[in-house]
Protein backbone atom coordinates (compact mmCIF):
# COMPACT_ATOMS: atom_id res chain seq x y z
CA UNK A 1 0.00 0.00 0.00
CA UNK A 2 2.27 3.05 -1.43
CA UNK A 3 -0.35 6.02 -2.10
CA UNK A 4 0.01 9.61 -1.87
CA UNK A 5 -2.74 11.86 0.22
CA UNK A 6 -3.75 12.83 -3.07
CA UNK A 7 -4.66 10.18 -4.42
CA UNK A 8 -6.54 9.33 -1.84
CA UNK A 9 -8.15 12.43 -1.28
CA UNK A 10 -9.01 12.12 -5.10
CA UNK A 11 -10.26 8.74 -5.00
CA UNK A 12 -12.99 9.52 -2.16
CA UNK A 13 -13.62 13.19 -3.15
CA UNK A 14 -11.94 14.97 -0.21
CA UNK A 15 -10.38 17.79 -0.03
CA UNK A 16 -6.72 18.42 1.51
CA UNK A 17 -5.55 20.74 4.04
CA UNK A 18 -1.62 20.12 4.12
CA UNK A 19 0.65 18.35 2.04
CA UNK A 20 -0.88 16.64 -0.93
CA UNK A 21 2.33 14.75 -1.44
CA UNK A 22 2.62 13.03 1.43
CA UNK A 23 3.30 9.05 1.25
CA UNK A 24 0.69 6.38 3.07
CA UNK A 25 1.47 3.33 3.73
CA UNK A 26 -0.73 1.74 6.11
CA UNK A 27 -3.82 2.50 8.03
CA UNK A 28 -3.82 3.35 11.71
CA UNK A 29 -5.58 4.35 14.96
CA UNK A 30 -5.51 7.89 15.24
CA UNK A 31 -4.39 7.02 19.21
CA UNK A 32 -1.81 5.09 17.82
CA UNK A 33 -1.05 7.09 14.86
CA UNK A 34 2.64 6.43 13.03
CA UNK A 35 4.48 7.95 10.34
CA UNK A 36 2.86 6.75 7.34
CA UNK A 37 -0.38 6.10 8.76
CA UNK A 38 -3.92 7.52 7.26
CA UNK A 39 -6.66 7.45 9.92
CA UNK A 40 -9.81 8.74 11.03
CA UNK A 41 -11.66 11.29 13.21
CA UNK A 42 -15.72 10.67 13.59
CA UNK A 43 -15.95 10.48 17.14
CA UNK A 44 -15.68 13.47 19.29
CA UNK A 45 -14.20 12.06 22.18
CA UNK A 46 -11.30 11.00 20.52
CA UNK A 47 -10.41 14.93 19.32
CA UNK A 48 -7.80 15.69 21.81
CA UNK A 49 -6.32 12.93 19.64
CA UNK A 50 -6.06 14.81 16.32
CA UNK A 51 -3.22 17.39 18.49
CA UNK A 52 -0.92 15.15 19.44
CA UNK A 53 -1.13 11.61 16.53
CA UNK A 54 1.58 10.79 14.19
CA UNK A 55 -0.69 9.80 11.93
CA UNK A 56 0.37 11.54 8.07
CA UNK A 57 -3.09 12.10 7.38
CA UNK A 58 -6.51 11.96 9.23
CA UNK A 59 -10.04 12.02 7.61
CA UNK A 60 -12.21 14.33 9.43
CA UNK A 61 -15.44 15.81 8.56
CA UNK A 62 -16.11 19.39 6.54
CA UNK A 63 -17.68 20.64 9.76
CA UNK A 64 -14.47 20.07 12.06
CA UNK A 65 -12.90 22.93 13.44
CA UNK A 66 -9.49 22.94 15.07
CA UNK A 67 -8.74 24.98 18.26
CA UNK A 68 -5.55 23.91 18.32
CA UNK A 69 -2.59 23.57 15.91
CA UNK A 70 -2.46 20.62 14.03
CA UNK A 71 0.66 18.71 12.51
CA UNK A 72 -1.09 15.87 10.35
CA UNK A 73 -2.85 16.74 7.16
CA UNK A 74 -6.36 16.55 7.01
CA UNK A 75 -8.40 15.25 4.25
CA UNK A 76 -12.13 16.61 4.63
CA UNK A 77 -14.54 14.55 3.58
CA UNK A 78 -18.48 15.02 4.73
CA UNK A 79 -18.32 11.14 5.91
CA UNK A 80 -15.45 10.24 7.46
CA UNK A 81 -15.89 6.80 9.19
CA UNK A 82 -18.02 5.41 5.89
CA UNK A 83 -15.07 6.98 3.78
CA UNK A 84 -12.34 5.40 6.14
CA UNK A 85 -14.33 1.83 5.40
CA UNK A 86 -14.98 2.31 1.83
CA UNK A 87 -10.66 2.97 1.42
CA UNK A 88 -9.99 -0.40 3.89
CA UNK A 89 -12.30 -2.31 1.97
CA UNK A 90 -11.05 -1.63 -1.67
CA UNK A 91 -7.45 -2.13 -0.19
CA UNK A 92 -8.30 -5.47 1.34
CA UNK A 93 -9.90 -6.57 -2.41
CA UNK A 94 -6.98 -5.38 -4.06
CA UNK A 95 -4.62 -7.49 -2.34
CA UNK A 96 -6.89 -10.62 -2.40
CA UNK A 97 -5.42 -13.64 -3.28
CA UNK A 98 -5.83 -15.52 -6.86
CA UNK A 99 -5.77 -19.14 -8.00
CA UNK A 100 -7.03 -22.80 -7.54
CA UNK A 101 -5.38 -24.55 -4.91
CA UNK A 102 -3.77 -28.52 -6.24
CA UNK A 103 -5.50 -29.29 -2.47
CA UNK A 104 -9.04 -28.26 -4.07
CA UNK A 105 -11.67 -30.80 -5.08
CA UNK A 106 -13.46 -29.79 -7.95
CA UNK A 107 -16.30 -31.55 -9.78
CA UNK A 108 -16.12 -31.33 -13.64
CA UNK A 109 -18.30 -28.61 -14.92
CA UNK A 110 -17.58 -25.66 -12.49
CA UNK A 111 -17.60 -22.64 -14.32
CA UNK A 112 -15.90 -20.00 -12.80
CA UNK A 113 -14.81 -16.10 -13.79
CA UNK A 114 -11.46 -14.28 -13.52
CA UNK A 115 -9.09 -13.84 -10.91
CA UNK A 116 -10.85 -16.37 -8.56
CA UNK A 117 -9.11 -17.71 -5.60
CA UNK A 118 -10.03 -21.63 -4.45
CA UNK A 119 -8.12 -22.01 -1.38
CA UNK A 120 -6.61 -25.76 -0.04
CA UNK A 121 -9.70 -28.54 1.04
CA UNK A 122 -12.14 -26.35 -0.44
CA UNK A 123 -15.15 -29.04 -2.04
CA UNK A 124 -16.94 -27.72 -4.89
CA UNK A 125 -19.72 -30.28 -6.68
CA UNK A 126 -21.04 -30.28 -10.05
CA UNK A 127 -23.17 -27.13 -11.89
CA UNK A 128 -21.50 -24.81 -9.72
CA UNK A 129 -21.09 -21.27 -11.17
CA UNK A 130 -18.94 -18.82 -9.84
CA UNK A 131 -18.34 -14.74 -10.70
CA UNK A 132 -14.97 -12.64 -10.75
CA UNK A 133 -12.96 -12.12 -8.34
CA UNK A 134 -14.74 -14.85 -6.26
CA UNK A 135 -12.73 -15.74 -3.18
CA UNK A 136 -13.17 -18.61 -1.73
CA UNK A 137 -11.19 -20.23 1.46
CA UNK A 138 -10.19 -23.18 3.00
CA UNK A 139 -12.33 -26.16 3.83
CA UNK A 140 -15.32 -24.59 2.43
CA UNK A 141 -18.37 -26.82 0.93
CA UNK A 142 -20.63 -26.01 -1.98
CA UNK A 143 -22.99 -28.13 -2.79
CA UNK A 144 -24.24 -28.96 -6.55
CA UNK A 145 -26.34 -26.18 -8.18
CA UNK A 146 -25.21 -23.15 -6.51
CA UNK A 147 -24.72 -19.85 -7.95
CA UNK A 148 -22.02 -17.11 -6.78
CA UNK A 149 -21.77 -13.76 -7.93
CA UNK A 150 -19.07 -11.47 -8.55
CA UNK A 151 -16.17 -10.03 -5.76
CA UNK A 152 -18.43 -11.91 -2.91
CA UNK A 153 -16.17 -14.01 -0.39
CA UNK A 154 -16.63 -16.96 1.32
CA UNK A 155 -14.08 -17.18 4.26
CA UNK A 156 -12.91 -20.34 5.96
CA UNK A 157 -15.22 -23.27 6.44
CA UNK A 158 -18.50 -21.75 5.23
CA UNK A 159 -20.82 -24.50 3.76
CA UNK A 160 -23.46 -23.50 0.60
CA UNK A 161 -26.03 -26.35 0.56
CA UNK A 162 -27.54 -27.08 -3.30
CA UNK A 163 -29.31 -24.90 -5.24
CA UNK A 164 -28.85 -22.20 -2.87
CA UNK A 165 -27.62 -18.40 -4.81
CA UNK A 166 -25.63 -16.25 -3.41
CA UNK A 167 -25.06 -12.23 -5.00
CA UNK A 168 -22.56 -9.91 -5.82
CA UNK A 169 -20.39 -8.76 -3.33
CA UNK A 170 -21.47 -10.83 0.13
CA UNK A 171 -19.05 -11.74 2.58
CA UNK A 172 -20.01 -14.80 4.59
CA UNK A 173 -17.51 -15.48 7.85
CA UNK A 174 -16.02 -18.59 9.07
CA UNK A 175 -18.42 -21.56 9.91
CA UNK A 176 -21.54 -19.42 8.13
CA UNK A 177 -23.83 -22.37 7.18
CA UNK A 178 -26.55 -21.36 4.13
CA UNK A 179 -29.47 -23.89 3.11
CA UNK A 180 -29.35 -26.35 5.78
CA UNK A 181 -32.56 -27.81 6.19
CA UNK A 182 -34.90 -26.04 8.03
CA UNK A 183 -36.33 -27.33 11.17
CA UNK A 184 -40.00 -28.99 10.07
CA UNK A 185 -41.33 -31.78 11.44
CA UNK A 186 -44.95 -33.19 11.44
CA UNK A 187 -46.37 -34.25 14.58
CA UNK A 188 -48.10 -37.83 15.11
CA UNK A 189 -50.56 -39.35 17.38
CA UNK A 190 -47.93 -41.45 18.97
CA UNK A 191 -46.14 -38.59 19.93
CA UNK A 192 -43.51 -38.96 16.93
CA UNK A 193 -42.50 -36.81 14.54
CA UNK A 194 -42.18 -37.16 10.57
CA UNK A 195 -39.33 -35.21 8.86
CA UNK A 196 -41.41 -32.55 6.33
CA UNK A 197 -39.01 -32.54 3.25
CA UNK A 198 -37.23 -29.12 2.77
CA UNK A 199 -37.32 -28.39 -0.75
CA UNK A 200 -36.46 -25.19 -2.05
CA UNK A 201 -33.78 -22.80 -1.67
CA UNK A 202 -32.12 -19.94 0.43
CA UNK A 203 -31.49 -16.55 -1.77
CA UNK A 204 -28.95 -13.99 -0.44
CA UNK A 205 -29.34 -10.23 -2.85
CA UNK A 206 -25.91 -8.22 -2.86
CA UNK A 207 -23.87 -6.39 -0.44
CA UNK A 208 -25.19 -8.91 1.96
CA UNK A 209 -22.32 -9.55 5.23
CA UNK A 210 -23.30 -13.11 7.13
CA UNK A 211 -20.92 -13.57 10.51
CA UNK A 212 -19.51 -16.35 11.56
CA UNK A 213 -21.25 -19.53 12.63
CA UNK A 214 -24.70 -17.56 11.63
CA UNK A 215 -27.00 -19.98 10.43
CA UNK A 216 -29.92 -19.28 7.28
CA UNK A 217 -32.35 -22.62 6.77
CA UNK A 218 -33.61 -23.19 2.90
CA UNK A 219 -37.02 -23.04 2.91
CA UNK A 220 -39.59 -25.77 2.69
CA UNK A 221 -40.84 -24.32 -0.20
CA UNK A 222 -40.03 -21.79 -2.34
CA UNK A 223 -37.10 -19.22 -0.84
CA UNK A 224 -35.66 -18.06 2.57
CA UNK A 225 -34.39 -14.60 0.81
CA UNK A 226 -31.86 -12.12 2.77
CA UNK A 227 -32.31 -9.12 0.69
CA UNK A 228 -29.49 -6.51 -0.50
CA UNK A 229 -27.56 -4.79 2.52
CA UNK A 230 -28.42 -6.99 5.20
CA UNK A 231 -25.56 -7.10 7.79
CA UNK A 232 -25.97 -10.01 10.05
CA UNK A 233 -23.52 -10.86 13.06
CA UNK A 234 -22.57 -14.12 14.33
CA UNK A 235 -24.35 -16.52 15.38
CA UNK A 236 -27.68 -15.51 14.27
CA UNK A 237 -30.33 -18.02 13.46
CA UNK A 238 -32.80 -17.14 10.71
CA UNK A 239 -35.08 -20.28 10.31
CA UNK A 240 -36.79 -21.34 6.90
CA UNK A 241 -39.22 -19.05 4.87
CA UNK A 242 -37.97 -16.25 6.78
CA UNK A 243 -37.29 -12.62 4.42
CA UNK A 244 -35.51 -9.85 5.90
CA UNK A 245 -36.28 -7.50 4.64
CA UNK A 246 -33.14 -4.31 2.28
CA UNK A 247 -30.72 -2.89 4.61
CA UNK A 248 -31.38 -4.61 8.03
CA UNK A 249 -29.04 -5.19 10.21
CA UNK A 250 -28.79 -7.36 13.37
CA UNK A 251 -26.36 -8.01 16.53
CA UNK A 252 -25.06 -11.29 17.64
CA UNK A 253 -27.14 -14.10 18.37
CA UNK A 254 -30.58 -12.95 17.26
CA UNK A 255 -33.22 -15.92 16.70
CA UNK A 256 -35.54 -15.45 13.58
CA UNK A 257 -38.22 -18.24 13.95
CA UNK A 258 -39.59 -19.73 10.50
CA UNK A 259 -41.74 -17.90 8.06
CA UNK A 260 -41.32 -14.50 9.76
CA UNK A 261 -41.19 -11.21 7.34
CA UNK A 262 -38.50 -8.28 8.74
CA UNK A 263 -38.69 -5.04 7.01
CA UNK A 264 -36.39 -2.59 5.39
CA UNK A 265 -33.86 -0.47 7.46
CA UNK A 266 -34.38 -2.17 11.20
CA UNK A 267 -32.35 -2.33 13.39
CA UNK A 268 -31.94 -6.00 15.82
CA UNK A 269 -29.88 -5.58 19.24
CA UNK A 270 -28.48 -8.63 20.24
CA UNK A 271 -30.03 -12.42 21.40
CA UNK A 272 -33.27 -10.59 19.94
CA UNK A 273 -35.85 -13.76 19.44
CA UNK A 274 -38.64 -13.83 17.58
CA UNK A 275 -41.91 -15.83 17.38
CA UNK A 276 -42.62 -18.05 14.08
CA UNK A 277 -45.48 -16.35 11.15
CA UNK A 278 -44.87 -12.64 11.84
CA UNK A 279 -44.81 -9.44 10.17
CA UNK A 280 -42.42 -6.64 11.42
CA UNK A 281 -42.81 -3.48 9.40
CA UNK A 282 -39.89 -1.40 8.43
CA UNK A 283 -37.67 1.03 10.26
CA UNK A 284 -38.47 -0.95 13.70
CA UNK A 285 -35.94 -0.94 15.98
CA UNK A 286 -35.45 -3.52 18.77
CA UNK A 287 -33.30 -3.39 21.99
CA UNK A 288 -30.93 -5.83 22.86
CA UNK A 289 -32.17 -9.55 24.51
CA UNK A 290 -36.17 -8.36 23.71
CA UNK A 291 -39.16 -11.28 22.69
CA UNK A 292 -40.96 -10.26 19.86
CA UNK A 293 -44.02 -12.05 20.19
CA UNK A 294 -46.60 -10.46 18.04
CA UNK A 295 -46.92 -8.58 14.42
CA UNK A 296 -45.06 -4.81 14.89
CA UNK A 297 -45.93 -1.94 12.46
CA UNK A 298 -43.17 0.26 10.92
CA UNK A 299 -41.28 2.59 12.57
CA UNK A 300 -41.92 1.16 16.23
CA UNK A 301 -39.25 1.15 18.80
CA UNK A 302 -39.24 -1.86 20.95
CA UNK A 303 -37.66 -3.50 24.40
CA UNK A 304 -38.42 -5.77 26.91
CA UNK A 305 -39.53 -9.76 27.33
CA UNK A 306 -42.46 -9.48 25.79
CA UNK A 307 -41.28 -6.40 24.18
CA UNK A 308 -43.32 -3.54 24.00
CA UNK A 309 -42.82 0.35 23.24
CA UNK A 310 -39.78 1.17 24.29
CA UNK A 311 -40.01 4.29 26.57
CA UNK A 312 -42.87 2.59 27.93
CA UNK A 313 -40.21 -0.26 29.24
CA UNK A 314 -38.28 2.08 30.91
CA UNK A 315 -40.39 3.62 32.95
CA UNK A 316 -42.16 0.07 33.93
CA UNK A 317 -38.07 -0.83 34.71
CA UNK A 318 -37.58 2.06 36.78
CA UNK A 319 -40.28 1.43 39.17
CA UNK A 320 -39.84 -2.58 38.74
CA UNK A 321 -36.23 -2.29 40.27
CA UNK A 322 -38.08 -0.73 43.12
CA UNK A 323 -40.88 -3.53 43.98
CA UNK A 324 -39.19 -4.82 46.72
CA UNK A 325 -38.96 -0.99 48.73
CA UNK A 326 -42.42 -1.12 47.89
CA UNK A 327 -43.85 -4.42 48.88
CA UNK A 328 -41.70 -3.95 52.28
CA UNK A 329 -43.26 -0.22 52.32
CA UNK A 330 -47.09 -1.70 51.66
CA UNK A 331 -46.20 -4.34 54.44
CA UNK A 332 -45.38 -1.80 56.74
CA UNK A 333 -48.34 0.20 56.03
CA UNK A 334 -50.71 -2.81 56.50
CA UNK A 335 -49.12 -3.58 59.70
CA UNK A 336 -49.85 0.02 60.70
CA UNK A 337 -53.51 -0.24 59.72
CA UNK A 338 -54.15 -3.43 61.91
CA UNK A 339 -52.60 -1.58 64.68
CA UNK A 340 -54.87 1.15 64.37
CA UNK A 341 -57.97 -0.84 64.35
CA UNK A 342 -56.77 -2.77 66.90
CA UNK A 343 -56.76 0.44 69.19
CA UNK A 344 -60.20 2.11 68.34
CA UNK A 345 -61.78 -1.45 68.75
């Protein structure tokens, strides 16, 4: 990585306040800034920061204004943090490796674009197709019929099951499992159950980031489909027929029960659950370890086990952490009252 502020200013449409010419050639903390370094300023309480790093060059926003003087040059940009990720991330493809590993076990009639990497173990089966710049790590599985689309990467260990398509670039994490079956099973009379075939297919759109060990059933029928910009953490479960809905994102071990619909833009805290056949309308938002038992209409803000409005939680928690002061207090009281009673009689 041998760029000059410049260019990089150039490349992300900042503007420079200090020498152009200056050489990066590596990406820092701004704490931890060293000669050479380009990093970033977006959160306030790290300011007293942009005085004293070694940083060459910082990214700060068009609105920042110094009150002290400042060594490092400053690219302004009105987005500093997305800018900061949009520079790592095209540096991180541009170094990505290319190539079929001899280790790789490939079934005849993969069809694959340019500068792919297949990394060592990997298993690929027949009717496979994958895009450009497809990277793919090693001991991964994909299973016969899958589809792959251009610059998405599958990190080490991920397993596609058939038939299941995956868009342009995704990144799935280590241990992501797509198109398992999902969980259906018909109860009997004698208390047994009787495996319900799982038949079609799990569709992930583009710009779509799965985290590690997160798990996404195929459907029974039909598709399980993880529309464009979803950014799910690890360890999530989203269970067959599910849809989440453009640009949804959710924390660590969330729980998506079967044939559930998630709208656009929402926001999931983490170890969210919620309950199988509902509809959650866009732009909700969810706090962190809430039960979502029931349909929710857009825009809501929700917390709590069952969760409910969220302000509304609050104010139930703040005078829940007090029930004990006020059973003792209602005891007390009571105990009073008898006394009194006592007397007159």
């Amino acid at each position: 990585m041998i760029f000059t502020v410049k260019e990089i200013a150039d490349v992300i449409g900042g503007i420079v306040e200090g020498n152009p010419d200056a050489v990066i050639t590596k990406f820092s903390k701004i704490e931890a800034g060293e000669e050479g370094g380009l990093s970033f300023l977006a959160n306030t309480k790290y300011t007293p920061h942009i005085y004293t790093t070694k940083a060459t060059a910082v990214l700060v926003s068009t609105e920042f204004v110094p009150t002290e003087p400042i060594l490092t040059t400053l690219i302004r940009i009105e987005e500093p943090y997305v800018a900061f990720a949009k520079l790592m991330a095209f540096y991180n493809q541009k170094k990505g490796k290319t190539g079929v590993s001899k280790h790789a076990a490939i079934a005849e009639g993969v069809v694959w674009g340019k500068d792919v990497y297949i990394g060592d173990f990997v298993s690929i089966a027949e009717n496979v197709v994958l895009g450009d710049n497809v990277k793919i790590y090693p001991h991964c599985y994909i299973a016969e019929g899958v589809r792959i689309g251009d610059n998405t990467v599958l990190n080490a260990g991920v397993t596609i099951h058939h038939e299941c398509i995956i868009g342009n670039n995704c990144t799935l994490h280590a241990g992501a499992i797509i198109g398992a079956d999902g969980f259906g099973f018909a109860p009997q009379k004698d208390n047994q159950y009787v495996k319900i075939p799982q038949l079609g297919n799990v569709i992930i759109e583009d710009n779509v980031d799965i985290g590690a060990q997160t798990c996404i059933d195929r459907s029974t029928l039909g598709s399980t489909i993880i529309h464009k910009g979803v950014k799910l953490c690890n360890f999530i479960q989203v269970a067959h027929n599910c849809e989440i809905g453009e640009n949804t994102v959710m924390a660590a071990q969330c729980g998506i029960s079967g044939s559930t619909k998630i709208g656009k833009n929402c926001v999931f805290g983490g170890q969210v659950g919620v309950n199988w056949h509902l509809t959650i309308g866009d732009n909700v938002q969810v706090g962190a370890q809430s039960a979502i038992g029931g349909h929710v209409k857009e825009n809501a803000t929700l917390l709590g086990t069952p969760a409910f409005k969220a302000s509304d939680c609050i104010k139930s928690y703040a005078m829940f952490k007090y029930l004990p002061n006020y059973v003792a207090r209602i005891e007390e009281l009571e105990k009073e009252i008898k006394e009194l009673k006592k007397e007159k009689e």
